[in-house]
N, C-alpha and C. Protein backbone atom coordinates (compact mmCIF):
# COMPACT_ATOMS: atom_id res chain seq x y z
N UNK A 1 0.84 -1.18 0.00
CA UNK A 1 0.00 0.00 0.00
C UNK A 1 0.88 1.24 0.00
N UNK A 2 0.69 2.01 -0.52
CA UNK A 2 1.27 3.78 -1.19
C UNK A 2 0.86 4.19 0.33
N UNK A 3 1.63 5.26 0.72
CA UNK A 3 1.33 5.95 2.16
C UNK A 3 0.50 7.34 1.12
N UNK A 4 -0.22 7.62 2.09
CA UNK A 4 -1.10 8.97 1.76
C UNK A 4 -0.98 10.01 2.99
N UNK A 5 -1.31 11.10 3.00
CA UNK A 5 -1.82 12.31 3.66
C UNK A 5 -2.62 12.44 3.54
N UNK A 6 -4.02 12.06 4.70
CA UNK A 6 -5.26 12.18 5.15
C UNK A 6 -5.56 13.81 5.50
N UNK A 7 -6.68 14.53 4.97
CA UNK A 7 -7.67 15.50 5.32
C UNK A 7 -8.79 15.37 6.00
N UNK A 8 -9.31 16.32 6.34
CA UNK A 8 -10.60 15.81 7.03
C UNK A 8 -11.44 17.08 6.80
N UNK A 9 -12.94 17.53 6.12
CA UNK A 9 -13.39 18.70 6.07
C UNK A 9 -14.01 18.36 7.19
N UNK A 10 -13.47 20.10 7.61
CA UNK A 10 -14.21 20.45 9.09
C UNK A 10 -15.68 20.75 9.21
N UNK A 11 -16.16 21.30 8.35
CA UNK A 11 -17.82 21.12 8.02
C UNK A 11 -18.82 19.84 7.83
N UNK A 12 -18.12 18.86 7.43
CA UNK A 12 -18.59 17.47 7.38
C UNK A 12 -18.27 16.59 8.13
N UNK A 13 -18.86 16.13 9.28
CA UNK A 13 -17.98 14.89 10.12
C UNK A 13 -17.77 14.14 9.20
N UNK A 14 -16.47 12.93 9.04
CA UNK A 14 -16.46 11.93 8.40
C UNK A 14 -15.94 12.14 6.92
N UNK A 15 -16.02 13.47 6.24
CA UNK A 15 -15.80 13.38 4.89
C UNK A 15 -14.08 13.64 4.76
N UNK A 16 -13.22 12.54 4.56
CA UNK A 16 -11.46 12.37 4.31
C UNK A 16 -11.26 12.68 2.93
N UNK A 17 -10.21 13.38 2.49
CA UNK A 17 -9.08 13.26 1.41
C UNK A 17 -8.16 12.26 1.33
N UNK A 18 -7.76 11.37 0.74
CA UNK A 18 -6.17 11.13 1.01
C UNK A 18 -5.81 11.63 -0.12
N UNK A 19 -4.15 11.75 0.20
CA UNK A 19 -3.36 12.51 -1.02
C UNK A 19 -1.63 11.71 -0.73
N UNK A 20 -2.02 10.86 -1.79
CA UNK A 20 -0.27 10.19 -1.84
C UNK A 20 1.25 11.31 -1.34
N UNK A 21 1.50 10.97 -0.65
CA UNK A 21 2.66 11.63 -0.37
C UNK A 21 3.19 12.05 -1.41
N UNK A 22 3.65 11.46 -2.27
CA UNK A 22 4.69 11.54 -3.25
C UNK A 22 4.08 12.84 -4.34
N UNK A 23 2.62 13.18 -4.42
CA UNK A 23 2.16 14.02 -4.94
C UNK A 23 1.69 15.43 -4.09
N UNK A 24 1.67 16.56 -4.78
CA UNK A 24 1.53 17.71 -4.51
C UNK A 24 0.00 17.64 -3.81
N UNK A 25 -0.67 18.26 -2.84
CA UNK A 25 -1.81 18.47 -2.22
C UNK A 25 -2.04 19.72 -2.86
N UNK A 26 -3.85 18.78 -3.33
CA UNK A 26 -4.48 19.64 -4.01
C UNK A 26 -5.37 21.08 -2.98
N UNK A 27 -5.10 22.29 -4.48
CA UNK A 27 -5.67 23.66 -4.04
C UNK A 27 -6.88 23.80 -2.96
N UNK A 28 -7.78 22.81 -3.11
CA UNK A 28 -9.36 22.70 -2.64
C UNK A 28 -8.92 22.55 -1.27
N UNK A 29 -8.05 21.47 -0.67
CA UNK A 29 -7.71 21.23 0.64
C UNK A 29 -7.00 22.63 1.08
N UNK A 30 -6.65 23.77 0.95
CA UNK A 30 -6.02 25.11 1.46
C UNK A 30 -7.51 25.75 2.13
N UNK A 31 -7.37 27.13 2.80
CA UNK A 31 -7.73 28.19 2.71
C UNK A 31 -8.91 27.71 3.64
N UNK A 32 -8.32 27.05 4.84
CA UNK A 32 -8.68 26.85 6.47
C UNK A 32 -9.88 25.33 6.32
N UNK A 33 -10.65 24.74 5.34
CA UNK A 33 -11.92 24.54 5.28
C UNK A 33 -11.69 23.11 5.53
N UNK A 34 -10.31 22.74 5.47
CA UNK A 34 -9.22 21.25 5.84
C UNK A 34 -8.90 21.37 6.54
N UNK A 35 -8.57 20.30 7.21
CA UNK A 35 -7.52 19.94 8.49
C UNK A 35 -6.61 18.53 8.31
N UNK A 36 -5.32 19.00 8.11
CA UNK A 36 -4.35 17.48 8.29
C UNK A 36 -4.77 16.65 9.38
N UNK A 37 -5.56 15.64 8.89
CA UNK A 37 -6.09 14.21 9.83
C UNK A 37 -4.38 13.13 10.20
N UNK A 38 -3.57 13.22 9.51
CA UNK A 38 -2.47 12.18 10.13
C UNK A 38 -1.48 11.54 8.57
N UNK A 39 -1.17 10.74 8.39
CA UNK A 39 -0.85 9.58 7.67
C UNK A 39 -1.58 8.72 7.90
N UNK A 40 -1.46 8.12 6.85
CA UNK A 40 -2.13 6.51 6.38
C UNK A 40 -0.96 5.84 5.75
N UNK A 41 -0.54 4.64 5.84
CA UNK A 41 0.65 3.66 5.41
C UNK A 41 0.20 2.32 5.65
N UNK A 42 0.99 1.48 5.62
CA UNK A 42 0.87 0.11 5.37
C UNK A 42 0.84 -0.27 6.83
N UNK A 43 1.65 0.72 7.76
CA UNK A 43 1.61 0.01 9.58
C UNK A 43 0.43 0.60 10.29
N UNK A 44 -0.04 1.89 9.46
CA UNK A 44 -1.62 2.30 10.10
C UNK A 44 -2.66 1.72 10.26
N UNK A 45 -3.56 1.47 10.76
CA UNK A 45 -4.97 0.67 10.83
C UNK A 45 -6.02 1.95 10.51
N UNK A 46 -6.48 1.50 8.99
CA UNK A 46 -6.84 2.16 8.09
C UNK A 46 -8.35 2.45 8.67
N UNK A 47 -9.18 3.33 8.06
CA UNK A 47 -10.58 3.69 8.30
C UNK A 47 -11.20 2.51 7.99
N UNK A 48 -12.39 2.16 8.68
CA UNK A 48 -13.30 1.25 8.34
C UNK A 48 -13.65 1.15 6.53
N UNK A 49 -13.97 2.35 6.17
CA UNK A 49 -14.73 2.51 5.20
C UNK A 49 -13.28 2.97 3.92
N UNK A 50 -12.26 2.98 4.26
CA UNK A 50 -11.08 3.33 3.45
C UNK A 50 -11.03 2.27 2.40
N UNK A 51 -11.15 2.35 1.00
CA UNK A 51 -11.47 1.38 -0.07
C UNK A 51 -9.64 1.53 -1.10
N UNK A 52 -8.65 0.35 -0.65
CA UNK A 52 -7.44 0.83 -0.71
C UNK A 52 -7.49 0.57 -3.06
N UNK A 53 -8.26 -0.36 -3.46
CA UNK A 53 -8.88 -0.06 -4.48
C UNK A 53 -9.34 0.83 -5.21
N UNK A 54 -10.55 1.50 -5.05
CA UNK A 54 -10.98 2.70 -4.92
C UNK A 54 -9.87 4.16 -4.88
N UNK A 55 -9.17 4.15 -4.04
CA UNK A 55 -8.24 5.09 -3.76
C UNK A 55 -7.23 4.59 -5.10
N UNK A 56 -6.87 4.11 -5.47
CA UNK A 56 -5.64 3.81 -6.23
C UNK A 56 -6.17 4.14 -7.47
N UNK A 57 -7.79 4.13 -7.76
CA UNK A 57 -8.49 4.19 -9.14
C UNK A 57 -8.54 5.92 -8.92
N UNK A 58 -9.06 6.44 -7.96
CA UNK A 58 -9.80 8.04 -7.55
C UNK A 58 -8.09 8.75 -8.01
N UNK A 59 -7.19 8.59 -7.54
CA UNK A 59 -5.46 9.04 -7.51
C UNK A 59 -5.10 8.61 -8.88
N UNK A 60 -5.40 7.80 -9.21
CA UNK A 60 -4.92 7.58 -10.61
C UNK A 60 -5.49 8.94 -11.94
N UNK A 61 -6.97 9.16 -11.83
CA UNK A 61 -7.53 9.54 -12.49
C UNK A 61 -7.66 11.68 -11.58
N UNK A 62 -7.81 11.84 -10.80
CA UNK A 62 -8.04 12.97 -9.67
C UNK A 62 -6.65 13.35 -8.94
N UNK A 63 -5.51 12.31 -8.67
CA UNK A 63 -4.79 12.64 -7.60
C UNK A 63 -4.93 12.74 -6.18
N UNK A 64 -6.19 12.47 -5.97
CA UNK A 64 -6.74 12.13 -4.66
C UNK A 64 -7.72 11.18 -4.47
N UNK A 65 -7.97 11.02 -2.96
CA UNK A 65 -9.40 9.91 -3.45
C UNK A 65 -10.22 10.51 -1.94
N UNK A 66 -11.76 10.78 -2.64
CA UNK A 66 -12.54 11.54 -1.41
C UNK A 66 -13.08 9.81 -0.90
N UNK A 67 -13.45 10.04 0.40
CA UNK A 67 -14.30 9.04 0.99
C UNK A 67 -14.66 9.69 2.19
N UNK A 68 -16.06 8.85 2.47
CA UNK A 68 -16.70 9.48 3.82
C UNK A 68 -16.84 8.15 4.95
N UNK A 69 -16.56 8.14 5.94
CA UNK A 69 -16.28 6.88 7.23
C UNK A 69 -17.28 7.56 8.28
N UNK A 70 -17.49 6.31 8.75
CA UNK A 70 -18.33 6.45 10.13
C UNK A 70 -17.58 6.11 11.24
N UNK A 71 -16.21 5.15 10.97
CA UNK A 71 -15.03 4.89 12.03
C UNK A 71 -15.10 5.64 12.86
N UNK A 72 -15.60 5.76 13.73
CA UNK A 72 -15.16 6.36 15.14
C UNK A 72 -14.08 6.27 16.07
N UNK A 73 -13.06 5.64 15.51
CA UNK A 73 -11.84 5.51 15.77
C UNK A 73 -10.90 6.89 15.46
N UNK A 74 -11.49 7.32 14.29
CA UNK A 74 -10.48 8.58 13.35
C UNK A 74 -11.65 9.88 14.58
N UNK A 75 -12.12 9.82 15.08
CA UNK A 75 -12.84 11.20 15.76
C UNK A 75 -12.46 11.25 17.04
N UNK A 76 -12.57 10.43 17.80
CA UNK A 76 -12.40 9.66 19.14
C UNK A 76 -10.65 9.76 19.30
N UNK A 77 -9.52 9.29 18.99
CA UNK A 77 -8.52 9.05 18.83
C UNK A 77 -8.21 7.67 18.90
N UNK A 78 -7.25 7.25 19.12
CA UNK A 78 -6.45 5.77 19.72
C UNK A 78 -5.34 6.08 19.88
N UNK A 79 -5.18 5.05 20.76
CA UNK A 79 -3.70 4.89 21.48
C UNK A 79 -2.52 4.46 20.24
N UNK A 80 -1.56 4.99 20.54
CA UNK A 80 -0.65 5.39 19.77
C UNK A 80 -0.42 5.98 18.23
N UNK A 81 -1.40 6.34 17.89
CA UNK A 81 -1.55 7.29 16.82
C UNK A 81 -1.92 8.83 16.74
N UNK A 82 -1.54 9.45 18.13
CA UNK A 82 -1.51 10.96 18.58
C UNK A 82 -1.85 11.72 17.57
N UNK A 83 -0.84 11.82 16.04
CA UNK A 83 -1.01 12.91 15.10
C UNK A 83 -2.52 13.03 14.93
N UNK A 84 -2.88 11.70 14.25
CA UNK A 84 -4.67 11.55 13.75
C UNK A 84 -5.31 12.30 14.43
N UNK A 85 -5.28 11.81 16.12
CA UNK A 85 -6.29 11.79 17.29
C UNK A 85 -6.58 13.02 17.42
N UNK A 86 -5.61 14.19 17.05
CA UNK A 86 -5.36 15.24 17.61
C UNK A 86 -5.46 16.34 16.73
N UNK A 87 -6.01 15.85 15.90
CA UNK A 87 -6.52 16.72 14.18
C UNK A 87 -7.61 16.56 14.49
N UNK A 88 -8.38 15.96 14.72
CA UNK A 88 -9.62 15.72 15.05
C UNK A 88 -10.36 16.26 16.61
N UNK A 89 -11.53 16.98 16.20
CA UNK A 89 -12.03 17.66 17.35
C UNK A 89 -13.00 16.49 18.33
């Protein structure tokens, strides 16, 4: 699995960006309406609803891939993943 840089719009519970590291983060995620949610990688324990398929098709074609989760894991925090926990209100 490709590591990404997770978003999170602050107006929508639940609605994520990822954005492959290796690529530039897109304009739409600027200008306060985002928040850096963490990394995602191969040692992370991914969102419930994170479609690692899906994402590879959305990045291929967009450069990003939107998805919306109900994981309450990514809102809540967990133990040893501070950055995530702590992007999140």
């Amino acid at each position: 699995m490709r590591s990404y840089n997770l978003f999170r719009l602050k107006s929508v519970e639940g609605l994520c960006c990822a954005v492959p590291e290796a690529q530039c983060v897109p304009a739409f995620l600027g200008g306060g309406r985002w928040t850096f949610g963490g990394k995602l990688d191969a040692t992370s324990r991914l969102p419930l609803d994170f479609d690692g398929r899906a994402a590879e098709t959305g990045v291929r074609f967009n450069g990003f891939y939107l998805f919306q989760t109900v994981d309450r894991r990514f809102f809540q925090g967990r133990p040893g993943e501070s950055e995530i926990a702590a992007s999140f209100p």
